[in-house]
C-alpha atoms as a PDB file:
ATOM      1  CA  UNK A   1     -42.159 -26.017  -0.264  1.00  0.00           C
ATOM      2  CA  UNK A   2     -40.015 -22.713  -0.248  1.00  0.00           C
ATOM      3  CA  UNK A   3     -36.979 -22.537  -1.907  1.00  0.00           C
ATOM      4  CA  UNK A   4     -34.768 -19.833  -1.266  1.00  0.00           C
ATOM      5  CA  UNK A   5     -31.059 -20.810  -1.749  1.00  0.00           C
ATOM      6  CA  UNK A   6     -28.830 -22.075  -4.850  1.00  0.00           C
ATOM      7  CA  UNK A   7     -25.117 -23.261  -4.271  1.00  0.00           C
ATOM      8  CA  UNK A   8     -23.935 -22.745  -7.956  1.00  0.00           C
ATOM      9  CA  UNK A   9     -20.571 -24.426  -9.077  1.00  0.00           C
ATOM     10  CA  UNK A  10     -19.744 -24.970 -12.453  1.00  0.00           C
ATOM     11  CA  UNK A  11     -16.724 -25.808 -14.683  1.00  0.00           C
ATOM     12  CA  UNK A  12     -19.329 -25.992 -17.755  1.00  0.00           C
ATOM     13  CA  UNK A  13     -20.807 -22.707 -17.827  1.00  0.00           C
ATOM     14  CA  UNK A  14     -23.382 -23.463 -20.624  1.00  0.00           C
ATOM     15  CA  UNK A  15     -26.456 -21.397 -20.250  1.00  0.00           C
ATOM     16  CA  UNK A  16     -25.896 -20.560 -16.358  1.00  0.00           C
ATOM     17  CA  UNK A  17     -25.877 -17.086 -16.366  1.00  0.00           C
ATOM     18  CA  UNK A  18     -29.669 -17.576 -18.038  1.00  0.00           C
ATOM     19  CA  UNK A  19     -30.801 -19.845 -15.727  1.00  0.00           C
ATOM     20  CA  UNK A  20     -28.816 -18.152 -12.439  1.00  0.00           C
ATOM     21  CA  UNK A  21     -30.636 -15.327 -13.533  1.00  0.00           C
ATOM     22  CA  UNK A  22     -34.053 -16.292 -13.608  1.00  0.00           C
ATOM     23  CA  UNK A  23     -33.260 -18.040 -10.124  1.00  0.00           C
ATOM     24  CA  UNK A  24     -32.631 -14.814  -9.581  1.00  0.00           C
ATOM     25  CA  UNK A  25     -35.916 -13.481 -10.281  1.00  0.00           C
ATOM     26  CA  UNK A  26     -37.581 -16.051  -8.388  1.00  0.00           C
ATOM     27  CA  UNK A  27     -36.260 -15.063  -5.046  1.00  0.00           C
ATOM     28  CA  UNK A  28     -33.255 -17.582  -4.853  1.00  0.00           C
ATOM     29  CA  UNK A  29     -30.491 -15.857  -3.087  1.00  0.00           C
ATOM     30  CA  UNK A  30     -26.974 -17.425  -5.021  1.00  0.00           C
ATOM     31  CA  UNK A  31     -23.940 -18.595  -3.455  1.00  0.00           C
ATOM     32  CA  UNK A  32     -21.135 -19.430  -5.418  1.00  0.00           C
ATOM     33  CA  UNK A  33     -17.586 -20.156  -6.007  1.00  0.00           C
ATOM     34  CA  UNK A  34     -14.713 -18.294  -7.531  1.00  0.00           C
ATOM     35  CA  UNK A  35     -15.181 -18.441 -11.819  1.00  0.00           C
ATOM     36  CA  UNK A  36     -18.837 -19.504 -11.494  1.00  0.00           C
ATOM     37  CA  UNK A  37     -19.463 -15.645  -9.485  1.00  0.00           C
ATOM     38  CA  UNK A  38     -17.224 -13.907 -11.290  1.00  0.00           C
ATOM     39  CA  UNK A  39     -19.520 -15.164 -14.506  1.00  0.00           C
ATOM     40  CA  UNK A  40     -22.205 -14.415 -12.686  1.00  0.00           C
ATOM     41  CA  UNK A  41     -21.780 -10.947 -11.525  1.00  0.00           C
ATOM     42  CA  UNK A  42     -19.913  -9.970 -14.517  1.00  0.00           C
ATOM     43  CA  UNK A  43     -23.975 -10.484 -16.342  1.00  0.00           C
ATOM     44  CA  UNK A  44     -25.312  -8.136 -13.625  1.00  0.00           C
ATOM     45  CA  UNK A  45     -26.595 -11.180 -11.000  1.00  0.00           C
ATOM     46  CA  UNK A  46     -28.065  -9.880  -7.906  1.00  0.00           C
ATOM     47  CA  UNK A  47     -28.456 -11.489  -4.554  1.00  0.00           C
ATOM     48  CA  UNK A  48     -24.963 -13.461  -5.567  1.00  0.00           C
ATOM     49  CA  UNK A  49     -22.644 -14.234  -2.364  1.00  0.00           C
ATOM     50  CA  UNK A  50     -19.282 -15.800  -2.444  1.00  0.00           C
ATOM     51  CA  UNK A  51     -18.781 -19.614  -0.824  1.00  0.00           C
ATOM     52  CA  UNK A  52     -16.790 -17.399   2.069  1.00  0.00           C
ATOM     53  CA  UNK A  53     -19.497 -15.244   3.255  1.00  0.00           C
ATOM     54  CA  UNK A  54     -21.157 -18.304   4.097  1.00  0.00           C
ATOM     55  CA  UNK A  55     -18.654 -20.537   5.493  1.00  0.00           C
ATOM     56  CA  UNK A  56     -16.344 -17.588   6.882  1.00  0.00           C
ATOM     57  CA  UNK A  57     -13.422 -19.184   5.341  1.00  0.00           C
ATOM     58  CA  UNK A  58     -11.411 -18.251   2.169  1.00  0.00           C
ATOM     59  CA  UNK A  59     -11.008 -20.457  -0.590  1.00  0.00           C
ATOM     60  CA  UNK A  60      -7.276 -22.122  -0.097  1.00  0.00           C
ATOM     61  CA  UNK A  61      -4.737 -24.611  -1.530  1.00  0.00           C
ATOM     62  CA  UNK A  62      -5.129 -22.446  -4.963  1.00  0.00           C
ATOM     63  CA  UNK A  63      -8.758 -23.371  -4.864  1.00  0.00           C
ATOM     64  CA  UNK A  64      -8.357 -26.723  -3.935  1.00  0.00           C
ATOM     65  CA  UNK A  65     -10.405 -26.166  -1.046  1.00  0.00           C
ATOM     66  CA  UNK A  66     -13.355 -23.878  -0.797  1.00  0.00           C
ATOM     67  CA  UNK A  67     -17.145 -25.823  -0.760  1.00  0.00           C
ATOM     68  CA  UNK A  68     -15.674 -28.677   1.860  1.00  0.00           C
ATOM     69  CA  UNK A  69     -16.962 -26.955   4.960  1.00  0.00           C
ATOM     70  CA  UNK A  70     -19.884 -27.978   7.614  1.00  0.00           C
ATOM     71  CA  UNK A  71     -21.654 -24.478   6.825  1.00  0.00           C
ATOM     72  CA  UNK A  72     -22.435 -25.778   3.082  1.00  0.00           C
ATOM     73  CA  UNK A  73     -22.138 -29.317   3.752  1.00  0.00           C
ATOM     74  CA  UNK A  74     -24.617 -29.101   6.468  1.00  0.00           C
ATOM     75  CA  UNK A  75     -26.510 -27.221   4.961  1.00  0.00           C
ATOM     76  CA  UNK A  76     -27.219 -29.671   1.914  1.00  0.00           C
ATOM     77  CA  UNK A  77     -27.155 -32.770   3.988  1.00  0.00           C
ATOM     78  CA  UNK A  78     -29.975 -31.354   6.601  1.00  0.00           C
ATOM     79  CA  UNK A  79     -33.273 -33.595   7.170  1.00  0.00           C
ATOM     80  CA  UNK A  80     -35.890 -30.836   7.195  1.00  0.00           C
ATOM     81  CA  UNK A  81     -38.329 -32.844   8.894  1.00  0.00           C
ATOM     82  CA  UNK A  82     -35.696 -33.783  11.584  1.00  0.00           C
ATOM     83  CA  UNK A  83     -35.900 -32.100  14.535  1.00  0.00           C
ATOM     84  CA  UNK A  84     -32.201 -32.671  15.661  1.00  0.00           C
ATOM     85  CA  UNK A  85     -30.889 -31.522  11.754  1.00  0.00           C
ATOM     86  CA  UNK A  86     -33.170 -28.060  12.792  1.00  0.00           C
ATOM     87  CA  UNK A  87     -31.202 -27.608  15.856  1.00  0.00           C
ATOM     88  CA  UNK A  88     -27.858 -28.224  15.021  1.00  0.00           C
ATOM     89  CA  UNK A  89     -29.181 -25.811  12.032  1.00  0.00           C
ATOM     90  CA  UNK A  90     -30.086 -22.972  14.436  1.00  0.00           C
ATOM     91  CA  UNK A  91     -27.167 -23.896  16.900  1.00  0.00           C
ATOM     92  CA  UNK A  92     -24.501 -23.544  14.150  1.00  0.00           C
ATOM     93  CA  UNK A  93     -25.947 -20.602  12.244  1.00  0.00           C
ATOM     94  CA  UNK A  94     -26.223 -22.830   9.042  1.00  0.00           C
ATOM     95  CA  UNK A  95     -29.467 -21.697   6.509  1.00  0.00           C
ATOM     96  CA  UNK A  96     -30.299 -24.586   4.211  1.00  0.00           C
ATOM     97  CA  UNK A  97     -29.834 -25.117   0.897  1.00  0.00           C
ATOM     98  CA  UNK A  98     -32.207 -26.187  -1.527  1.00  0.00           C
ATOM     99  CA  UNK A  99     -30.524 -26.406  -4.913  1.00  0.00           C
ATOM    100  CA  UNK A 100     -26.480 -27.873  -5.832  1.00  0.00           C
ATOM    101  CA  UNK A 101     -26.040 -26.901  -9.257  1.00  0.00           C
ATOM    102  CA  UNK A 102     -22.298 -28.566 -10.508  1.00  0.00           C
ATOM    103  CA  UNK A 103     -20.412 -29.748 -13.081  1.00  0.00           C
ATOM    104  CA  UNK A 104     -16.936 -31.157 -12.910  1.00  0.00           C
ATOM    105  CA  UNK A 105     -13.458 -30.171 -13.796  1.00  0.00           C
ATOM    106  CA  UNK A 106     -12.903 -31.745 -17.395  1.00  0.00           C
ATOM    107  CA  UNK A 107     -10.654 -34.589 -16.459  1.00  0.00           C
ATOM    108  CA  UNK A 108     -11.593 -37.466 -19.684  1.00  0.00           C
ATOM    109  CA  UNK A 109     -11.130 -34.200 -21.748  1.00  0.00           C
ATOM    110  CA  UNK A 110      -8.129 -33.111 -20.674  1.00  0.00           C
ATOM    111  CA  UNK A 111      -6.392 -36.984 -20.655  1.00  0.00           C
ATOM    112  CA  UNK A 112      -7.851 -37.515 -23.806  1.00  0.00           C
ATOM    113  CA  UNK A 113      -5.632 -35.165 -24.999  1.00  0.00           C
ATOM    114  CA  UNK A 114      -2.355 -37.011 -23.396  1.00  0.00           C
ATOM    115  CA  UNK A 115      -2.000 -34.741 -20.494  1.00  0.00           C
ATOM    116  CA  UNK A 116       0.918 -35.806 -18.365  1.00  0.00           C
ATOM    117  CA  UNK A 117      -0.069 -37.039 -14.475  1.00  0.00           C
ATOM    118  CA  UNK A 118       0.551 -33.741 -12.805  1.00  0.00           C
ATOM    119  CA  UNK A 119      -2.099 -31.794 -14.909  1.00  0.00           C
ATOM    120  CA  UNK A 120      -4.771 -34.987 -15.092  1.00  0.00           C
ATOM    121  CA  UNK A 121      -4.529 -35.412 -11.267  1.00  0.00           C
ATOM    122  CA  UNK A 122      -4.726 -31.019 -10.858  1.00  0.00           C
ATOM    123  CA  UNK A 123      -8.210 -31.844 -13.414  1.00  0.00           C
ATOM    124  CA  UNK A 124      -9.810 -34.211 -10.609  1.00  0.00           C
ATOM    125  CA  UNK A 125     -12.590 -32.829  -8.942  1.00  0.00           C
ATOM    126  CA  UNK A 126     -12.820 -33.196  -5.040  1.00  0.00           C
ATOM    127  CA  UNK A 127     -15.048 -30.479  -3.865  1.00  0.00           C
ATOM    128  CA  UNK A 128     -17.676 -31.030  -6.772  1.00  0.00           C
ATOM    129  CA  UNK A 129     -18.590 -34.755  -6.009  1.00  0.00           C
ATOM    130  CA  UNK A 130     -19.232 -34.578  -2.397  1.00  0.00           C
ATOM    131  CA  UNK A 131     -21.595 -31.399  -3.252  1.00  0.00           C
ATOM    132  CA  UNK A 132     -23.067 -33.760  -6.001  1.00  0.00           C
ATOM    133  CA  UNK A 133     -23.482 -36.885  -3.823  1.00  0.00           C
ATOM    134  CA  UNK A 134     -24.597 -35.186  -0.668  1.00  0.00           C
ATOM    135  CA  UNK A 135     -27.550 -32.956  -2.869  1.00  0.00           C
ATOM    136  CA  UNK A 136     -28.257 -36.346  -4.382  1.00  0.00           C
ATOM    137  CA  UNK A 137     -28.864 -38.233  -1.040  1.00  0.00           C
ATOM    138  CA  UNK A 138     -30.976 -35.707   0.410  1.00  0.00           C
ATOM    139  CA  UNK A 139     -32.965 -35.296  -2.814  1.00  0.00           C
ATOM    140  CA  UNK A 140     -36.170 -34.899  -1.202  1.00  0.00           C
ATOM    141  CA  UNK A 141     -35.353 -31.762   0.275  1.00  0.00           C
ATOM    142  CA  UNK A 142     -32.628 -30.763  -2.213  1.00  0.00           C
ATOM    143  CA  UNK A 143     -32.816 -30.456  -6.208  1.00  0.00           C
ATOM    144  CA  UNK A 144     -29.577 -31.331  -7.409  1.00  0.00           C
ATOM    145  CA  UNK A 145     -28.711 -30.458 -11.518  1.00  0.00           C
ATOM    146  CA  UNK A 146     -25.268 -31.729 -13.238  1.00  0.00           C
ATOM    147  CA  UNK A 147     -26.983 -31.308 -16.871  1.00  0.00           C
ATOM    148  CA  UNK A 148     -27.540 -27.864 -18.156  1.00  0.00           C
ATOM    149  CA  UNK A 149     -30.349 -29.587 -20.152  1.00  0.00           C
ATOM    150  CA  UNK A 150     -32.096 -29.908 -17.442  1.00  0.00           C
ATOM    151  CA  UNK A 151     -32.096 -25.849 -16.653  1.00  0.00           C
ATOM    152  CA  UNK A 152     -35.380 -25.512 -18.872  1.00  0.00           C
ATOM    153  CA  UNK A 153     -37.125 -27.810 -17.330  1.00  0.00           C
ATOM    154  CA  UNK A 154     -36.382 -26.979 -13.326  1.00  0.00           C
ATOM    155  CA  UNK A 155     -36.919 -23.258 -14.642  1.00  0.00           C
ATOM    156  CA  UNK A 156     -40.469 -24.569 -15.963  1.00  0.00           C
ATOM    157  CA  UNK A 157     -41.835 -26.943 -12.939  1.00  0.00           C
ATOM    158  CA  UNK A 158     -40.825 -23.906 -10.266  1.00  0.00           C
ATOM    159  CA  UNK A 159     -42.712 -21.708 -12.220  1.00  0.00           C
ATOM    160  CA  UNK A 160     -45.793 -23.254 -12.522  1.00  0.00           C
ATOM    161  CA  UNK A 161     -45.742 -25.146  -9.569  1.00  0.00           C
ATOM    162  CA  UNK A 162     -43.628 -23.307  -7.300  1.00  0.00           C
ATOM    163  CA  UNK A 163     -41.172 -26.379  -6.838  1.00  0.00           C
ATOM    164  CA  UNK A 164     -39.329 -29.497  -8.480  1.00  0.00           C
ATOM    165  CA  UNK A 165     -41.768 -32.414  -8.273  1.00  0.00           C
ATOM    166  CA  UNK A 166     -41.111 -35.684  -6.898  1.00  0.00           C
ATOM    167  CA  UNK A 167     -40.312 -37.531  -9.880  1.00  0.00           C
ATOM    168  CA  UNK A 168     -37.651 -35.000 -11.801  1.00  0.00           C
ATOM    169  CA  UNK A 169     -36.312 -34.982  -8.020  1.00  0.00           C
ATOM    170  CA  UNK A 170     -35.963 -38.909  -8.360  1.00  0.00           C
ATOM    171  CA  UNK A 171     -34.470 -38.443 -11.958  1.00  0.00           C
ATOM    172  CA  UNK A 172     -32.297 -35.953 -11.086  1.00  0.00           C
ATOM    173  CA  UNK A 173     -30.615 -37.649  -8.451  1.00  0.00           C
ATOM    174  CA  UNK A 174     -30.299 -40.671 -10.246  1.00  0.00           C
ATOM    175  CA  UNK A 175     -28.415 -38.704 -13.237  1.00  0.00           C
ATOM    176  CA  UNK A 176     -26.496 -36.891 -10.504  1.00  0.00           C
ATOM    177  CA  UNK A 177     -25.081 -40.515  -9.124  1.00  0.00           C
ATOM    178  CA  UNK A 178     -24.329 -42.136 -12.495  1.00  0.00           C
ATOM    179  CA  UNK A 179     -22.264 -38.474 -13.417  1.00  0.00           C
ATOM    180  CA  UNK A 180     -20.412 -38.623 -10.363  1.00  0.00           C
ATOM    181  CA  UNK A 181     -19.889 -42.782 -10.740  1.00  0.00           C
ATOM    182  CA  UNK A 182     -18.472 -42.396 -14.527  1.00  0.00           C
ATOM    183  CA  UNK A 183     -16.528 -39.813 -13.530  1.00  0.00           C
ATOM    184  CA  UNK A 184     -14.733 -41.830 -10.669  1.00  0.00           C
ATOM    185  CA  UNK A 185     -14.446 -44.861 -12.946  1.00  0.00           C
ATOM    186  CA  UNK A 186     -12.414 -41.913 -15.947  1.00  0.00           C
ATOM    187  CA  UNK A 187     -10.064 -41.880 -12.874  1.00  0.00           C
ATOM    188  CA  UNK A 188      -9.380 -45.154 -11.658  1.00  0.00           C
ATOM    189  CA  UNK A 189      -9.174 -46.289 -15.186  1.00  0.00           C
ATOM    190  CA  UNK A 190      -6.401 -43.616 -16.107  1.00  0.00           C
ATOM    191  CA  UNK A 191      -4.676 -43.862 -13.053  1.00  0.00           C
ATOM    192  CA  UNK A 192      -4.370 -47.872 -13.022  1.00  0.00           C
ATOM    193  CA  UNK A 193      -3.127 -47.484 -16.858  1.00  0.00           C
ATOM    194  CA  UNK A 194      -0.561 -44.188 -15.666  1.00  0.00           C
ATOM    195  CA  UNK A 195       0.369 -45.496 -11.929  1.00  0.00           C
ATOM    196  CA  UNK A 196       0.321 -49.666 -12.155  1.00  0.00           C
ATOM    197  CA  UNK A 197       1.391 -50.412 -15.538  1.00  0.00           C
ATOM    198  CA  UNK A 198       4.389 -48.187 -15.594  1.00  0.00           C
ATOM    199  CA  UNK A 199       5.065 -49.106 -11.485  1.00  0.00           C
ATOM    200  CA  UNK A 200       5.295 -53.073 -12.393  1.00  0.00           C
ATOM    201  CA  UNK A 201       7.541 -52.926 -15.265  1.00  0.00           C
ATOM    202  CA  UNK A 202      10.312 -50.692 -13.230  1.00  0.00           C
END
C-alpha cells in the first residue's frame, strides 16, 4: 500500500515537527491547519499545504471552522476498494488521505483550572473528533495517531515495511475511539455540573 498524504492537526505539538519531518522524507505530502503549519514551516517542512488549498475554503468563525469540509472529510472516509467511493473521488476532485494525525484542544486542563463557561466551551474541540472518528472507522485504509508516543513506532513499521500493519492499525483505532470517548464524557460531566446544577436551583 502507498501512502502519500498526512492531514496533521495538533493542539499538543510534542515531537511533531520530528516526526512531520521524516513524513516528509518519506514522500508524504502534509496538509495542515493554522498553528500546526505555522510550526511546521517555521522548522523548514517541505511539501506542507494549508487545509484551504485543499478544500478551497478559508478557515472561518475565528477558526472554528476549517477541517469540516467534504474535500477532507471525503477524503478520510473513502472505501478504497469501493468502486462508487473512487468515483465520487475522481468526480469531486478529492485525493485520499492516508494518515489523521490530532490531538485536542485542552479542555480537562483548562476546567481544571476553574475556567468560567465561556472559555471551557471556546476549549471544546469540534473539528478534531470527527477527523479522529472518521480516520478511526476507516482504519483499514487510514492510520489514525492521537498519541505522540506512538510517532516512533509508525515512523519504524513504514520504514521497514513500507506501511502500518494490520494490528497497530487495529490498536490505533481503538486508542483513537477511547481518546475521543473520554474526551466527550470531560464535557458532559462539566457541563451537567456548570449548566444543570446551577439551572435547577434558580
Amino acid at each position: 500500500m502507498t501512502m502519500k498524504r498526512a492531514l496533521i492537526s495538533v493542539y499538543d505539538k510534542t515531537d511533531i515537527v520530528s516526526f512531520a519531518g521524516e513524513l516528509s522524507k518519506l514522500g508524504f505530502e502534509i496538509i495542515s491547519t493554522g498553528g500546526t503549519l505555522e510550526t511546521l514551516k517555521e522548522a523548514g517542512i517541505r511539501l506542507v499545504k494549508h487545509v484551504s488549498e485543499v478544500t478551497g475554503f478559508p478557515e472561518i468563525l475565528e477558526g472554528r471552522v476549517k477541517t469540516m469540509h467534504p474535500k477532507l472529510m471525503g477524503a478520510i472516509l473513502a472505501l478504497r476498494d469501493k468502486r462508487e467511493h473512487a468515483k465520487d473521488l475522481e468526480k469531486h476532485g478529492i485525493e485520499p488521505i492516508d494518515m489523521v494525525v490530532c490531538n485536542l484542544y485542552p479542555f480537562e486542563k483548562v476546567t481544571a483550572q476553574g475556567a468560567d463557561l465561556k472559555t471551557a466551551l471556546e476549549n471544546i474541540d469540534i473539528g478534531g473528533p470527527n477527523m479522529i472518528r472518521a480516520a478511526a472507522k476507516n482504519f483499514e485504509n487510514v492510520i489514525v495517531v492521537v498519541n505522540p508516543r506512538r510517532y516512533d513506532q509508525i515512523l519504524s513499521e513504514i520504514k521497514k515495511n513500507g506501511e502500518v500493519s494490520a494490528e497497530t492499525r487495529k490498536a490505533l483505532a481503538v486508542e483513537a475511539f477511547k481518546e475521543t470517548a473520554r474526551y466527550d464524557t470531560a464535557i458532559c460531566r462539566f457541563l451537567e455540573k456548570t449548566l444543570l446544577s446551577k439551572s435547577s436551583h434558580s
